[in-house]
Protein backbone atom coordinates (compact mmCIF):
# COMPACT_ATOMS: atom_id res chain seq x y z
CA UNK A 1 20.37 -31.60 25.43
CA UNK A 2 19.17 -34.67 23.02
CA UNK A 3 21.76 -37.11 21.78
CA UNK A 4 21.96 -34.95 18.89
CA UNK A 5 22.28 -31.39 20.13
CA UNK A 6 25.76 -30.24 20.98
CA UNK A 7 26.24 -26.99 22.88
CA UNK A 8 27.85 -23.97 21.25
CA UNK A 9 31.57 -24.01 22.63
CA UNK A 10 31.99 -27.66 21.94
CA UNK A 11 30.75 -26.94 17.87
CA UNK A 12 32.88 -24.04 18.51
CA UNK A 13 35.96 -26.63 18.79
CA UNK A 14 34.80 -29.07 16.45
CA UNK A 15 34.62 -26.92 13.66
CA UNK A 16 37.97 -25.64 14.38
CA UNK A 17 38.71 -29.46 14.24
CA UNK A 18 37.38 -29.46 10.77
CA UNK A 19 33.42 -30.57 10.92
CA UNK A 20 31.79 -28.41 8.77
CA UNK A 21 29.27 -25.81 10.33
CA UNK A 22 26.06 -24.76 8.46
CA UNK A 23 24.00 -22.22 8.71
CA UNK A 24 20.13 -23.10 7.88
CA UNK A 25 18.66 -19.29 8.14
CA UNK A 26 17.34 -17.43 5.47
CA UNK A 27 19.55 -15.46 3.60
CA UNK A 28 18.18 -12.30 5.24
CA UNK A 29 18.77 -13.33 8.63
CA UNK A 30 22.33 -14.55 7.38
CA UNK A 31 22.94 -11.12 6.03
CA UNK A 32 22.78 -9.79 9.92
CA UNK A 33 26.10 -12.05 10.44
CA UNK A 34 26.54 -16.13 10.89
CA UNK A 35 28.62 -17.80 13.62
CA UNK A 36 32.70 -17.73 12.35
CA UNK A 37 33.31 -19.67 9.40
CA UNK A 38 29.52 -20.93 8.64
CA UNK A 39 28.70 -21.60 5.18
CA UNK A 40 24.95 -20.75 4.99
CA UNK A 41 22.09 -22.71 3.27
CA UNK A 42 18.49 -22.36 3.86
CA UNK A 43 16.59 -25.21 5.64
CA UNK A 44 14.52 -25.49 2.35
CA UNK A 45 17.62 -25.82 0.14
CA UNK A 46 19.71 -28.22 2.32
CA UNK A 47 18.46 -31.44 0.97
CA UNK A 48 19.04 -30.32 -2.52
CA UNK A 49 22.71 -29.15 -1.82
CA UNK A 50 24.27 -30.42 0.49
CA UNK A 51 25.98 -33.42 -1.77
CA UNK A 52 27.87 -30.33 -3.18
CA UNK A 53 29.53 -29.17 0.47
CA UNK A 54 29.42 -32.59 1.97
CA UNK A 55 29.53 -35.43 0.03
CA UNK A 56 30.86 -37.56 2.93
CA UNK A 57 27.78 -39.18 4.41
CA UNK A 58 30.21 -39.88 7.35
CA UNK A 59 31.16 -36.41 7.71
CA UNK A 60 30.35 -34.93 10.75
CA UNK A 61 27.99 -31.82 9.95
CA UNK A 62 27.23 -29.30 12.47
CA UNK A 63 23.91 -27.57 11.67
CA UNK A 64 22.96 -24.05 13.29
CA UNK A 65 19.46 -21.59 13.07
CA UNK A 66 18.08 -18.51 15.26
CA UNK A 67 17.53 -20.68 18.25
CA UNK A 68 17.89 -24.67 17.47
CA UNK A 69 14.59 -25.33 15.84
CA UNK A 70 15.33 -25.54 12.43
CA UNK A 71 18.70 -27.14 12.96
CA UNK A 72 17.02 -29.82 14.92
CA UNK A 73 14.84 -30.18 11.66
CA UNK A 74 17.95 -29.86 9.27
CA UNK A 75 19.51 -33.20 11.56
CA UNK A 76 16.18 -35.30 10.89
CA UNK A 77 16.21 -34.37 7.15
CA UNK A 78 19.91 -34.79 6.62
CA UNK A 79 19.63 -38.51 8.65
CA UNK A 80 17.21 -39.36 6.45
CA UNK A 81 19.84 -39.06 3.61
CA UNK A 82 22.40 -40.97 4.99
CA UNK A 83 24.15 -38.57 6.53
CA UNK A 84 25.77 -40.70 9.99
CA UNK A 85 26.57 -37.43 11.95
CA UNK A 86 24.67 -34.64 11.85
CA UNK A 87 24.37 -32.63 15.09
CA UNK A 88 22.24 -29.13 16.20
CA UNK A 89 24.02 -26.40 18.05
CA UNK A 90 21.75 -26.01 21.07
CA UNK A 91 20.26 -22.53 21.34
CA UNK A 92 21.36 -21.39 17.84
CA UNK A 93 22.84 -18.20 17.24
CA UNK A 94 21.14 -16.58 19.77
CA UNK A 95 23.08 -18.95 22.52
CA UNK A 96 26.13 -18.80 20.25
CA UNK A 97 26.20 -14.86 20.92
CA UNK A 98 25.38 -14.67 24.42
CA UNK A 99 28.52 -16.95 25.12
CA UNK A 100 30.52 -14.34 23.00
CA UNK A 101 31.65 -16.98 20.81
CA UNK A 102 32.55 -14.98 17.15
CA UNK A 103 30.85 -14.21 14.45
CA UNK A 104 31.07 -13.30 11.00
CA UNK A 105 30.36 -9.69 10.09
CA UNK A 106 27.35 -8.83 8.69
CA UNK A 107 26.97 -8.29 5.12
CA UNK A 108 28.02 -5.09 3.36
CA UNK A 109 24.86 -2.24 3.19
CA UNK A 110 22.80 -4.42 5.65
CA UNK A 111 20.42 -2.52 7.76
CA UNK A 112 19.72 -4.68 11.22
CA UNK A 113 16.83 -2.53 12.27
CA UNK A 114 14.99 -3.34 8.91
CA UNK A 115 15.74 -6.84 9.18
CA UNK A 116 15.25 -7.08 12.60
CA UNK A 117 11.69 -5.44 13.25
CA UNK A 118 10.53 -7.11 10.43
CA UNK A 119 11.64 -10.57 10.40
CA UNK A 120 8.45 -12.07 10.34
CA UNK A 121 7.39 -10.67 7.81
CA UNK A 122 11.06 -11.79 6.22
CA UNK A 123 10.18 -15.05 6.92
CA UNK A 124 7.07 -15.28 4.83
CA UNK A 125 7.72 -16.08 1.01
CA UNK A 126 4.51 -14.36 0.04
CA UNK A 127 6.53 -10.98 1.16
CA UNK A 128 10.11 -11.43 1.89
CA UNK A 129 12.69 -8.53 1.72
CA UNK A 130 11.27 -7.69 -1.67
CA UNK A 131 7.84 -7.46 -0.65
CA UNK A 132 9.04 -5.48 2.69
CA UNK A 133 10.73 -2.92 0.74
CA UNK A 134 7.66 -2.24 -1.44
CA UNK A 135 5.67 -1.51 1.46
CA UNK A 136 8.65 0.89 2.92
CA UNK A 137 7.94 2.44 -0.57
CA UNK A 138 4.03 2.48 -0.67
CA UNK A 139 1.59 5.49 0.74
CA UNK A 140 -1.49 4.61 2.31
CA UNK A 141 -3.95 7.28 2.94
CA UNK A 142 -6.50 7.03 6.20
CA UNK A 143 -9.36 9.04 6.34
CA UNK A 144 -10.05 9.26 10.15
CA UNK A 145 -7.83 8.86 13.40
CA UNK A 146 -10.66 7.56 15.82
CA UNK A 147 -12.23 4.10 15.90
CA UNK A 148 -11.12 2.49 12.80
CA UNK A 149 -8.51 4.79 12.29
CA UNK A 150 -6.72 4.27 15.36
CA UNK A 151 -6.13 -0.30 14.95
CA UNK A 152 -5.44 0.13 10.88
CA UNK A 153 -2.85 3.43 11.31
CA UNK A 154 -0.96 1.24 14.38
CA UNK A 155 -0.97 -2.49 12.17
CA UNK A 156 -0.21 -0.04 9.00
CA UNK A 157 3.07 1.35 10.80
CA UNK A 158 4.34 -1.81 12.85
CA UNK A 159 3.84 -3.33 9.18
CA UNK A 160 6.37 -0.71 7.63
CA UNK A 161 4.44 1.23 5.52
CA UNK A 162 6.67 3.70 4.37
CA UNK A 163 4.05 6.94 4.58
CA UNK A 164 0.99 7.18 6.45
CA UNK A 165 -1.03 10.49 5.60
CA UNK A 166 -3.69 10.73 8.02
CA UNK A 167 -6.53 13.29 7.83
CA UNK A 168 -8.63 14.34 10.65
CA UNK A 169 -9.61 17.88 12.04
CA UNK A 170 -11.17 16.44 15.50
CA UNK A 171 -9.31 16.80 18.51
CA UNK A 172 -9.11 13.70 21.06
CA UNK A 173 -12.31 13.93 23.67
CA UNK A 174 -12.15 11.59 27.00
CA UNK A 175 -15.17 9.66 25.24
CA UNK A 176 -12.89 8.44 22.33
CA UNK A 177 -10.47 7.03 24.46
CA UNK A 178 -12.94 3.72 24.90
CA UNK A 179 -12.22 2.78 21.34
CA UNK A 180 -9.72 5.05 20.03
CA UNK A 181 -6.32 3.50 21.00
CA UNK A 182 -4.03 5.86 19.60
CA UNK A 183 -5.23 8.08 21.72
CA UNK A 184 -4.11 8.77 25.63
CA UNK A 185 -5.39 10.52 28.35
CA UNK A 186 -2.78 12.75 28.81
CA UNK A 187 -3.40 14.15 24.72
CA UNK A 188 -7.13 14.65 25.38
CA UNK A 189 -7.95 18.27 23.94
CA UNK A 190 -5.23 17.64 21.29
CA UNK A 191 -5.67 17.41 17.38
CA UNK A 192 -6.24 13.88 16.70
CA UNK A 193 -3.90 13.72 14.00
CA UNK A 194 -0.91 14.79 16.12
CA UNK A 195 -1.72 12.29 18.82
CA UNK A 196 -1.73 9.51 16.18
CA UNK A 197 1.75 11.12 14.89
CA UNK A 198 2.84 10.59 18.43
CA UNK A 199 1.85 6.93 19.05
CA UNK A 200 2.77 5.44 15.61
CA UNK A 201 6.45 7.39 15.35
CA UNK A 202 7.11 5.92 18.62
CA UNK A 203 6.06 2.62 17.32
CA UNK A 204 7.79 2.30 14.82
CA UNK A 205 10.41 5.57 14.05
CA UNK A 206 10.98 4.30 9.99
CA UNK A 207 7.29 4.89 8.71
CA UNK A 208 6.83 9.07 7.91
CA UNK A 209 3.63 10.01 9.37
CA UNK A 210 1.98 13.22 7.65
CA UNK A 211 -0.44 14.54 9.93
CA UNK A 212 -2.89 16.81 8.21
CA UNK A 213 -5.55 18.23 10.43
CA UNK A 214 -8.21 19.10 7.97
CA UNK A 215 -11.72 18.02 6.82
CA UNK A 216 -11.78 16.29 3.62
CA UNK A 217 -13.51 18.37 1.05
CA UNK A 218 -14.07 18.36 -2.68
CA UNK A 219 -11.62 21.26 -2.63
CA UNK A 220 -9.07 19.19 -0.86
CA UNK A 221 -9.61 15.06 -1.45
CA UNK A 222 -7.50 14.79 -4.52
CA UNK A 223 -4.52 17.39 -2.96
CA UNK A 224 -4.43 14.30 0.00
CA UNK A 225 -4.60 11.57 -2.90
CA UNK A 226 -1.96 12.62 -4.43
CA UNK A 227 1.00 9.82 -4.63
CA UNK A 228 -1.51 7.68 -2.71
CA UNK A 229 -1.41 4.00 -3.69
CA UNK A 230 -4.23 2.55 -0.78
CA UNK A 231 -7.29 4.65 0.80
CA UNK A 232 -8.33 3.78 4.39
CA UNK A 233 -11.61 4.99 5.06
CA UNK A 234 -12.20 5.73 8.61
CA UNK A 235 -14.77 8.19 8.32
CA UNK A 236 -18.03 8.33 10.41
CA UNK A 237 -20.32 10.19 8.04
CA UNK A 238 -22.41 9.58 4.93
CA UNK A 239 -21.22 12.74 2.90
CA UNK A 240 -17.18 11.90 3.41
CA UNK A 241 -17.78 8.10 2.62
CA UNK A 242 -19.46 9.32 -0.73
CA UNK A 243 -16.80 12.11 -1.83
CA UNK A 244 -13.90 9.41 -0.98
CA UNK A 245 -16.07 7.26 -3.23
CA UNK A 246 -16.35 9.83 -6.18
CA UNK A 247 -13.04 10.61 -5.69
CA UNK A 248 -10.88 7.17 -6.04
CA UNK A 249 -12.98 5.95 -8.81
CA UNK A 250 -11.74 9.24 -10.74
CA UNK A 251 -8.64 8.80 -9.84
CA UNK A 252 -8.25 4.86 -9.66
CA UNK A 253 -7.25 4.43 -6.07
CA UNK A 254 -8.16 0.95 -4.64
CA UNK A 255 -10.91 2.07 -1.15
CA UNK A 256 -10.81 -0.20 1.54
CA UNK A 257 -14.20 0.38 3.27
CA UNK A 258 -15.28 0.14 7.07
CA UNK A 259 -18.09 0.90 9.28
CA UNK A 260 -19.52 -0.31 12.49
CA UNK A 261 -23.04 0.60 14.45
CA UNK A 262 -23.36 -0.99 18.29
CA UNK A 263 -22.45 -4.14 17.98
CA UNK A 264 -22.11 -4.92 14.13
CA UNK A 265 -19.28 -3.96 11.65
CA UNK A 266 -18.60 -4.77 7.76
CA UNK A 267 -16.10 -4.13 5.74
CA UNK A 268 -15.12 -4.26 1.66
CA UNK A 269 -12.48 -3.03 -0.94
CA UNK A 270 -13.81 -0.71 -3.83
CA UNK A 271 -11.30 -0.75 -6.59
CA UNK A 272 -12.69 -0.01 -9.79
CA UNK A 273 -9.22 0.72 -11.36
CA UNK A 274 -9.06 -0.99 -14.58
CA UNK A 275 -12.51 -3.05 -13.47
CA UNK A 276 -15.46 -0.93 -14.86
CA UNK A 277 -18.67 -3.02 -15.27
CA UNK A 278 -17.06 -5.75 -13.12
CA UNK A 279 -15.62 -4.41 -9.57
CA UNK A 280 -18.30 -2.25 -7.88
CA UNK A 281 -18.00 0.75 -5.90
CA UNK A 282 -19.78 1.90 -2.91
CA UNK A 283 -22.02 3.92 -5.42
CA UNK A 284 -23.60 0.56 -6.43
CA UNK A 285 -24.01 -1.14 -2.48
CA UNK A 286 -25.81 2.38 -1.32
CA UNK A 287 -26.88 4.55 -4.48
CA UNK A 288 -28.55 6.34 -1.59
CA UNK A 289 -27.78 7.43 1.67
CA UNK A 290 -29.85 5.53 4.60
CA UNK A 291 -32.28 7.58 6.67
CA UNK A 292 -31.02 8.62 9.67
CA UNK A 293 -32.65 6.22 11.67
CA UNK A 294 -31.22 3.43 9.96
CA UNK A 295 -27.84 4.25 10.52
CA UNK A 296 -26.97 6.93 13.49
CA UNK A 297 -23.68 7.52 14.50
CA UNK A 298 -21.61 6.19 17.80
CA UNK A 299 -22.07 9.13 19.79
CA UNK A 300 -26.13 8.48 18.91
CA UNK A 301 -26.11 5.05 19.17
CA UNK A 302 -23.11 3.30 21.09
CA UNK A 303 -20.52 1.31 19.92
CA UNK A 304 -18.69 -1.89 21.80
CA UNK A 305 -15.60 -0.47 22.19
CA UNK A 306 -13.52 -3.69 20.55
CA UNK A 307 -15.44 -3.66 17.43
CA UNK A 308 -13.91 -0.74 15.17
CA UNK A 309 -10.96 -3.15 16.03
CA UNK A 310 -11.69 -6.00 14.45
CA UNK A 311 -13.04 -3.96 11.62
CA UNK A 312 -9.92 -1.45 11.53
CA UNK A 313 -7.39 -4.49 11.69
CA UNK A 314 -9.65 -6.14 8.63
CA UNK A 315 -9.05 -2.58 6.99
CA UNK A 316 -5.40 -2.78 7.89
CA UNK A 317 -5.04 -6.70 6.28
CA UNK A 318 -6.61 -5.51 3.19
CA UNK A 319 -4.55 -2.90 2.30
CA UNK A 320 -1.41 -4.77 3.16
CA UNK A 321 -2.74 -7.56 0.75
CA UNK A 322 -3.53 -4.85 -2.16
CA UNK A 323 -0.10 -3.16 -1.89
CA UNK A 324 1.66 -7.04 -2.03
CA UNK A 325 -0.45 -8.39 -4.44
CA UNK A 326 -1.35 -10.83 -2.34
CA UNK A 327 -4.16 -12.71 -1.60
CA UNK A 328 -8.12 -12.37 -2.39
CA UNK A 329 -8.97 -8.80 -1.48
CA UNK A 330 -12.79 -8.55 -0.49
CA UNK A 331 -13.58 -6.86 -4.10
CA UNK A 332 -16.97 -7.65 -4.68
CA UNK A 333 -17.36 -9.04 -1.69
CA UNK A 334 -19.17 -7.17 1.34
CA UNK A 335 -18.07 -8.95 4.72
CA UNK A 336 -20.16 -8.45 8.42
CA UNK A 337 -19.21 -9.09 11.52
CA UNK A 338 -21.75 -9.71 14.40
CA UNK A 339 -19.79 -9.19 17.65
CA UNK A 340 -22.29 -10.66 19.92
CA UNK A 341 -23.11 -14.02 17.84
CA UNK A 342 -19.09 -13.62 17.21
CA UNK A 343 -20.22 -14.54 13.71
CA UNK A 344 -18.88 -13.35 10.06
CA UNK A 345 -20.95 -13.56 6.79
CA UNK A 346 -20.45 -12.31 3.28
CA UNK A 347 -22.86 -10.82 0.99
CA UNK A 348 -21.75 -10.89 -2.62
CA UNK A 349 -21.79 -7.26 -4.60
CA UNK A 350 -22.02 -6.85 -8.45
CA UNK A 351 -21.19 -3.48 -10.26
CA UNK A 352 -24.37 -1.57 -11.09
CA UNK A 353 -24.74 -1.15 -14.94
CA UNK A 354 -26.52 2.01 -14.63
CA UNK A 355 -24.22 3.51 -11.73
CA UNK A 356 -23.82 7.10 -12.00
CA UNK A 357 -20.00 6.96 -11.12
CA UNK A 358 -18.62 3.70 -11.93
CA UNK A 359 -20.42 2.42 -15.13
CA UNK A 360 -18.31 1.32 -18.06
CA UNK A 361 -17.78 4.73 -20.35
CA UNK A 362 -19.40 7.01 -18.02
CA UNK A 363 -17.28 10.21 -17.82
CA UNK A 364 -17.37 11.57 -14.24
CA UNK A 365 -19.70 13.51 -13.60
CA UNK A 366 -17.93 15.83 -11.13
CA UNK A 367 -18.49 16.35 -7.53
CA UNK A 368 -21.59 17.21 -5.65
CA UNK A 369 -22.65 19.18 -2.49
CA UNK A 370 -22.71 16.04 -0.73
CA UNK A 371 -24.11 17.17 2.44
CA UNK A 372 -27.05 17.92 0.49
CA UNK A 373 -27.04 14.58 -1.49
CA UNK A 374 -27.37 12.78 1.94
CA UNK A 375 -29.53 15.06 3.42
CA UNK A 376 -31.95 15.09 -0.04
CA UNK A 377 -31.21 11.28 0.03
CA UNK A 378 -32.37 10.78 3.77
CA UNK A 379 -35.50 12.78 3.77
């Protein structure tokens, strides 16, 4: 220990001797119970009040975190006050538990599994427990449980999203299991959307995973937007990516858009919600499917198996962003990703005036055989 550490039994005494012992956690982490007796105040409101607890500069403080780093910092801020005597309990709470030294109870209604799977995320101002609980209250929607499905579902439920619907009517084939990670070997021949039920409930056992094994239709894309407040789309195919398309600009749900081919992936949001004439959707970056050439699928072309994961976890940080309000989404924006140059760009996109879907005024127009709209649109 430093010169101005002091192990947990001897603050133990001390503070029974009358020094005062402080608590610099957040409140949250506070909330899960603080060594006996602690008063508690934040790292980043100790300078500003601790005249009001201490006003002795020769008082000897004993300051206490998670594990001693912030209490070391709390000694260096409060000796550059004037304060003659501040020391850090070595090891912090954590050390002060293992010894079986008390502690306070925690706080009435606390729950210690919310607070203690996501404490990160706790930590961060931009969320916080306010933030956290909005996610435990928000829906996200993924269309697709294979390569991009499989990273954003697993980030989406370690993050605490509170329901992930996922929609898929594949069943898990050995040749997934390259890129598909929610996948095992020991689930091959089952439906894709259980086997994704399987992996994220036992990763986290708080997010409600509704597993609907069906192809998204016209006849069915607004029964699985319903109470949706994000759209994934992890689809592999032309006609879905269009339909999703049609469908959240009707009904104002932000898209967050992925694809990858071999060795290349890009990704953007398409949220048109209360941004006609200035957000675009993916109407106006492909008002017409590529020929098939131009864009085959994985099991045509090959895919490196990493790269739906860098695109699926981009997917996965966007939607987390939307559903804080946090951030810059990639509206308007289209990003790439070249895995081999391991090199991103981004190509600015502008809403289409004249777009059949999205254009300011336009009533929609309804919904379209869209397997004939790609195949027409391809030929």
């Amino acid at each position: 220990m430093t010169a101005t550490e002091i192990a947990p039994e001897d603050a133990r005494r001390r503070h029974q001797a009358g020094s005062l012992l402080i608590d610099v956690r957040e409140a949250h982490e506070r909330d899960l119970g603080m060594a006996d007796g602690a008063a508690g105040i934040a790292l980043g409101d100790l300078a500003r009040e601790i005249a009001g607890v201490a006003p002795d500069p020769d008082a000897e403080i004993l300051l206490i975190c998670q594990s001693g780093g912030r209490s070391a910092q709390a000694v260096e801020l409060l000796a550059a006050q004037g304060y003659r005597r501040p020391l850090s309990v070595a090891g912090g709470t954590s050390r002060w538990q293992a010894e079986g030294l008390p502690m306070g109870a925690p706080a009435e209604g606390v729950d210690p599994d919310f607070h203690e799977r996501y404490a990160r995320h706790l930590r961060l101002p931009e969320i916080g427990v306010d933030g956290q609980a909005r996610l435990a209250e928000a829906t996200v929607l993924l269309i697709g449980a294979g390569g991009l499905g499989s990273p954003a579902a697993y980030y989406l439920a370690a993050a605490g999203i509170g329901r992930v619907r996922i929609a898929d009517d594949d069943v898990v084939d050995r040749s997934n299991l390259q890129r598909q990670i929610l996948h095992t070997d020991a689930r091959i021949g089952s439906a894709k959307v259980a086997s994704a039920a399987t992996a994220l409930t036992a990763l986290n056992p708080r997010v409600r995973v509704e597993a609907v094994a069906e192809r998204v239709t016209a006849a069915n894309v607004e029964r699985l937007l319903e109470g949706v407040d994000v759209v994934i789309d992890g689809a592999d195919n032309f006609p879905v990516r269009y339909l999703l398309n049609d469908a959240c600009v009707k009904l104002g749900k932000p898209l967050v858009y992925g694809a990858v081919h071999r060795f290349e992936g890009q990704s953007s949001v398409f949220d048109t919600a209360g941004r006609r004439g200035q957000a675009p959707c993916y109407r106006c970056l492909f008002p017409e499917p590529p020929p098939p050439e131009a864009a085959p699928n994985c099991a045509e072309a090959g895919v490196l198996g990493v790269l739906p994961g860098v695109i699926g976890l981009i997917q996965a940080t966007e939607a987390i962003k939307l559903l804080l309000g946090i951030g810059t989404p990639l509206r308007g924006r289209l990003l790439h990703f070249d895995a081999l140059d391991m090199r991103f760009r981004e190509t600015r996109l502008h809403a289409d005036p004249d777009c059949p879907l999205c254009a300011p005024g336009r009533p929609f127009p309804g919904y379209i055989d869209y397997v004939a709209f790609c195949a027409a649109g391809t030929g």
